[in-house]
C-alpha atoms as a PDB file:
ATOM      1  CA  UNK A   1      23.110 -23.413  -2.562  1.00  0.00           C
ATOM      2  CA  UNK A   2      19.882 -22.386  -0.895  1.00  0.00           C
ATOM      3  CA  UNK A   3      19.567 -22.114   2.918  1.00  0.00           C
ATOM      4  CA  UNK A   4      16.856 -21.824   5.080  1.00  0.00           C
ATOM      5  CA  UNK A   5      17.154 -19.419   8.208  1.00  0.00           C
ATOM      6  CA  UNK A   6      14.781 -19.848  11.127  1.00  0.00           C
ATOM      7  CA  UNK A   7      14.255 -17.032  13.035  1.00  0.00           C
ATOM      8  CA  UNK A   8      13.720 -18.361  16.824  1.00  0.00           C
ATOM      9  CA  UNK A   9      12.820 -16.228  19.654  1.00  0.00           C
ATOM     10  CA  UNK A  10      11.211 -16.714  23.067  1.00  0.00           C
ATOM     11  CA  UNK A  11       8.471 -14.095  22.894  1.00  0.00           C
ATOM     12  CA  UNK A  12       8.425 -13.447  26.987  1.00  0.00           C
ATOM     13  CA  UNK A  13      12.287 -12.426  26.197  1.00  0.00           C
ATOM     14  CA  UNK A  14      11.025 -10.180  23.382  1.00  0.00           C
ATOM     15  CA  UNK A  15      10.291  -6.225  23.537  1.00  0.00           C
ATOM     16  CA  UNK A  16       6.733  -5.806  24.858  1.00  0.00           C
ATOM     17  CA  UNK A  17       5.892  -3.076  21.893  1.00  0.00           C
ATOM     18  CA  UNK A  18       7.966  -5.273  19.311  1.00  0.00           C
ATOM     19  CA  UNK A  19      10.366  -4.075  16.705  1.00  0.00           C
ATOM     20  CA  UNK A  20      10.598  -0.289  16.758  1.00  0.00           C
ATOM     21  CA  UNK A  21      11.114   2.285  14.210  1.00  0.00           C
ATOM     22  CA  UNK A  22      14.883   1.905  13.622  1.00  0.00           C
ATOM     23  CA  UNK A  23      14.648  -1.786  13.861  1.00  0.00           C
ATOM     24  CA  UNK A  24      12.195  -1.567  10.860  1.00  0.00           C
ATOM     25  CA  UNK A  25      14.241   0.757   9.024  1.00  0.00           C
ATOM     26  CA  UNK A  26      17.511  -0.959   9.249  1.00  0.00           C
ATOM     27  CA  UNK A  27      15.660  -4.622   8.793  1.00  0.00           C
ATOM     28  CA  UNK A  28      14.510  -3.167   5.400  1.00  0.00           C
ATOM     29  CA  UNK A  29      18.088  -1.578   4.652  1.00  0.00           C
ATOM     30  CA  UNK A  30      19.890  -4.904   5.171  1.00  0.00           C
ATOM     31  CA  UNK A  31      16.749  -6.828   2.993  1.00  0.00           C
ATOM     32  CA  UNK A  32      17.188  -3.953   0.105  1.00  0.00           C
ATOM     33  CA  UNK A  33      21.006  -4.997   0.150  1.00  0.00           C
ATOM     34  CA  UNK A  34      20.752  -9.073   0.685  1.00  0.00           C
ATOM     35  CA  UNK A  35      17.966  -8.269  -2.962  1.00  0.00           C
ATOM     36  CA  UNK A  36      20.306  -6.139  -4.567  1.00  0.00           C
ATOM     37  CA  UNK A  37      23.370  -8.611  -3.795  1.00  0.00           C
ATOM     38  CA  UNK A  38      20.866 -11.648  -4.992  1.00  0.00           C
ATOM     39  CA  UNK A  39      21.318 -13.769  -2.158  1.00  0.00           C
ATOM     40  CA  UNK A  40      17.459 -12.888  -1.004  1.00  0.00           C
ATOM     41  CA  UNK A  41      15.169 -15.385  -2.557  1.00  0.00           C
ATOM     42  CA  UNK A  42      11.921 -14.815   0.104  1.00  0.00           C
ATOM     43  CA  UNK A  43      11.427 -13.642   3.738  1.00  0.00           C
ATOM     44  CA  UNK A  44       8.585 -13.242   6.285  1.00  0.00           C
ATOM     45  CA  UNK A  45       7.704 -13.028   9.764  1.00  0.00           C
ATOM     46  CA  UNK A  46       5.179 -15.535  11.266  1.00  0.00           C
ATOM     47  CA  UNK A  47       1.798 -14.331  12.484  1.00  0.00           C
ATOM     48  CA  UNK A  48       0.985 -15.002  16.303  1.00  0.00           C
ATOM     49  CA  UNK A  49       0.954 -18.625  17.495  1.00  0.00           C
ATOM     50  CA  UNK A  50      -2.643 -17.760  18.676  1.00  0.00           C
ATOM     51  CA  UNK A  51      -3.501 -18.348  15.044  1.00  0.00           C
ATOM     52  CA  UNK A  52      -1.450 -21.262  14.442  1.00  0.00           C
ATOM     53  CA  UNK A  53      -2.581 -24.995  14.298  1.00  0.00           C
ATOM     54  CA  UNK A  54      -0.188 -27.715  14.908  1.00  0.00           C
ATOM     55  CA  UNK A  55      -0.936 -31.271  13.946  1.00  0.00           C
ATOM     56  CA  UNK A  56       1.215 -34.281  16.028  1.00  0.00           C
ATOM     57  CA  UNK A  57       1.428 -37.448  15.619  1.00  0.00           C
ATOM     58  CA  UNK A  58       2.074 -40.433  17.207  1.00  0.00           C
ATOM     59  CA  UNK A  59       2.173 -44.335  17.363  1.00  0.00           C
ATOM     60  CA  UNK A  60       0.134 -43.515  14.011  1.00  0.00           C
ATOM     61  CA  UNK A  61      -2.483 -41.385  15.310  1.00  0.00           C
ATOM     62  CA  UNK A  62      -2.837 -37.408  14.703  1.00  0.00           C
ATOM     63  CA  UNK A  63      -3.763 -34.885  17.322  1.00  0.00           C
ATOM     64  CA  UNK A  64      -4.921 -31.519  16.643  1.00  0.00           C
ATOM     65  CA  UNK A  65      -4.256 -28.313  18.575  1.00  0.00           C
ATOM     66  CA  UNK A  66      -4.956 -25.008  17.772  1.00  0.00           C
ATOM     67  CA  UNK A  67      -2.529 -22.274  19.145  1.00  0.00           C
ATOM     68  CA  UNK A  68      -1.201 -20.519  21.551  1.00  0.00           C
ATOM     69  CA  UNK A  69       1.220 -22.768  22.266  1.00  0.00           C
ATOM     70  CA  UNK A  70       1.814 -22.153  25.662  1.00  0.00           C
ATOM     71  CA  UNK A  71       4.026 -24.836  26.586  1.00  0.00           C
ATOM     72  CA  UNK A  72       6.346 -23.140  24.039  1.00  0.00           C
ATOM     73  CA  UNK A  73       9.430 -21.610  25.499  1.00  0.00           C
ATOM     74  CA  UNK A  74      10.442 -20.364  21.775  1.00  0.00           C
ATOM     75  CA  UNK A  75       8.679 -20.229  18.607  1.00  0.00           C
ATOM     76  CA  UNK A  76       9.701 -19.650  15.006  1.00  0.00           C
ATOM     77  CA  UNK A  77       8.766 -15.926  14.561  1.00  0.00           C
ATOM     78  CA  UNK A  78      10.095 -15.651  10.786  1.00  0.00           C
ATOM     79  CA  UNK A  79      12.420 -17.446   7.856  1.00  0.00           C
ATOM     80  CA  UNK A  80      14.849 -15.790   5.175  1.00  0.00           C
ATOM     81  CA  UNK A  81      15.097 -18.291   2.031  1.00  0.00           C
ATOM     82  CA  UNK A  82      18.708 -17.543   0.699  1.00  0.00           C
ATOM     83  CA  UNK A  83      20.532 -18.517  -2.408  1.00  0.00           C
ATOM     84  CA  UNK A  84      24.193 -18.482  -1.321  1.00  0.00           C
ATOM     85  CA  UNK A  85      27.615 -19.422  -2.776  1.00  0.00           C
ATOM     86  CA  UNK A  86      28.550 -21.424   0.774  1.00  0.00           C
ATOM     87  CA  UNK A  87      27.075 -22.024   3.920  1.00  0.00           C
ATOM     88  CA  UNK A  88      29.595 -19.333   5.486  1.00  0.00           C
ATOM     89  CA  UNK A  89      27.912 -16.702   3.234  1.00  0.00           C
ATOM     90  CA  UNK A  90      24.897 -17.543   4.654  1.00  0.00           C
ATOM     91  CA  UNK A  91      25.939 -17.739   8.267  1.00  0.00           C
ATOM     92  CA  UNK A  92      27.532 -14.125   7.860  1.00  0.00           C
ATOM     93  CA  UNK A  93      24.097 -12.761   6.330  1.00  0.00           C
ATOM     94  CA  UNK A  94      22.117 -14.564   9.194  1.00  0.00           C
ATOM     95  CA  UNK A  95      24.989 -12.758  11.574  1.00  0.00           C
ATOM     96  CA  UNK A  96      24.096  -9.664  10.013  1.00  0.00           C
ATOM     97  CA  UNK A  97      20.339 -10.022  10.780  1.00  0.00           C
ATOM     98  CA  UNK A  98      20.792 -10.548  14.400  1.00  0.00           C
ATOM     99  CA  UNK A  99      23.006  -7.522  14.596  1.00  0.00           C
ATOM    100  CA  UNK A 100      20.575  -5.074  13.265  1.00  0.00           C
ATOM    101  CA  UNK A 101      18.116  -6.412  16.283  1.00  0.00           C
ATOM    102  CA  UNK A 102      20.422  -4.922  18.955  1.00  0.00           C
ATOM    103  CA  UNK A 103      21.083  -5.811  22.757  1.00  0.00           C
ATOM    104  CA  UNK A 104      17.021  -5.997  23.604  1.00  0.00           C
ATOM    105  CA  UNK A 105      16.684  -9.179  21.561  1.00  0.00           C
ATOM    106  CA  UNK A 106      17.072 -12.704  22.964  1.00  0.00           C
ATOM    107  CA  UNK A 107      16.721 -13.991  19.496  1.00  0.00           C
ATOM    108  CA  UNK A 108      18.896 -16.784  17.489  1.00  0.00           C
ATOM    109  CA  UNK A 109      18.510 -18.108  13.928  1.00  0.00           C
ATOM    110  CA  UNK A 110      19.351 -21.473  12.762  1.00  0.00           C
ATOM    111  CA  UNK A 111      20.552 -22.038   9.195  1.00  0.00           C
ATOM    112  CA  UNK A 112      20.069 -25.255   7.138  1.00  0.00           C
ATOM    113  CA  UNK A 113      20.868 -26.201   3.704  1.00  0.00           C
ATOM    114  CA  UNK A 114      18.384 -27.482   1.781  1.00  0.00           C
ATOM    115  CA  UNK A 115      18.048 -31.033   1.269  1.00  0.00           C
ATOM    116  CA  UNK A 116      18.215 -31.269  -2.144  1.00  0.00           C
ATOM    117  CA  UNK A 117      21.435 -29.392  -2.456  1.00  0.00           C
ATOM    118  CA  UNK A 118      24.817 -30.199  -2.879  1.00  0.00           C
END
């Protein structure tokens, strides 16, 4: 099964100087292992919701807005797209990414199973 994990974060909660050198390193430990174990189909962080558009709509009629986003109290800062034997597999691998972040990071991830999975 494939499941999509959003990476959610309120960036006034996040480190001012962002990840840090041992964040980066053991981020691209656990990404050479989820590869290696095949469960890693695709991952990426987000650029800045500066540079982001969203597009609402309502009653029919679309509204542009070009970021920031201020009104946002969190954003999606990233996804990992992973190919999993059960949704607990994925859960623990998710688990394992917020781990490597430490104690500094108010971060969460939600996982969902793609829709055209059984």
């Amino acid at each position: 099964m494939r499941n999509l994990v959003l990476i959610r974060l309120d960036p006034s909660k996040a480190p001012e100087q962002g990840p840090d050198e041992k964040l980066m390193a053991d981020m691209n430990t656990l990404i050479e292992e989820m590869t290696k174990a095949g469960v890693l189909l695709d991952t990426a962080g987000l650029r800045p919701t500066e540079e982001g558009t969203r597009i609402r709509q309502v009653d029919g009629k679309q509204t542009v807005i070009d970021g920031p986003f201020t009104e946002s109290k969190e954003i999606i800062g990233g996804y990992c797209l992973l190919q999993t034997r059960s949704t607990e597999e994925a859960v623990e691998w998710a688990s394992r990414f917020l781990r490597v972040h430490g104690p500094e990071w108010e971060i969460e991830v939600e996982v969902r199973q793609l829709a055209d999975q059984d």
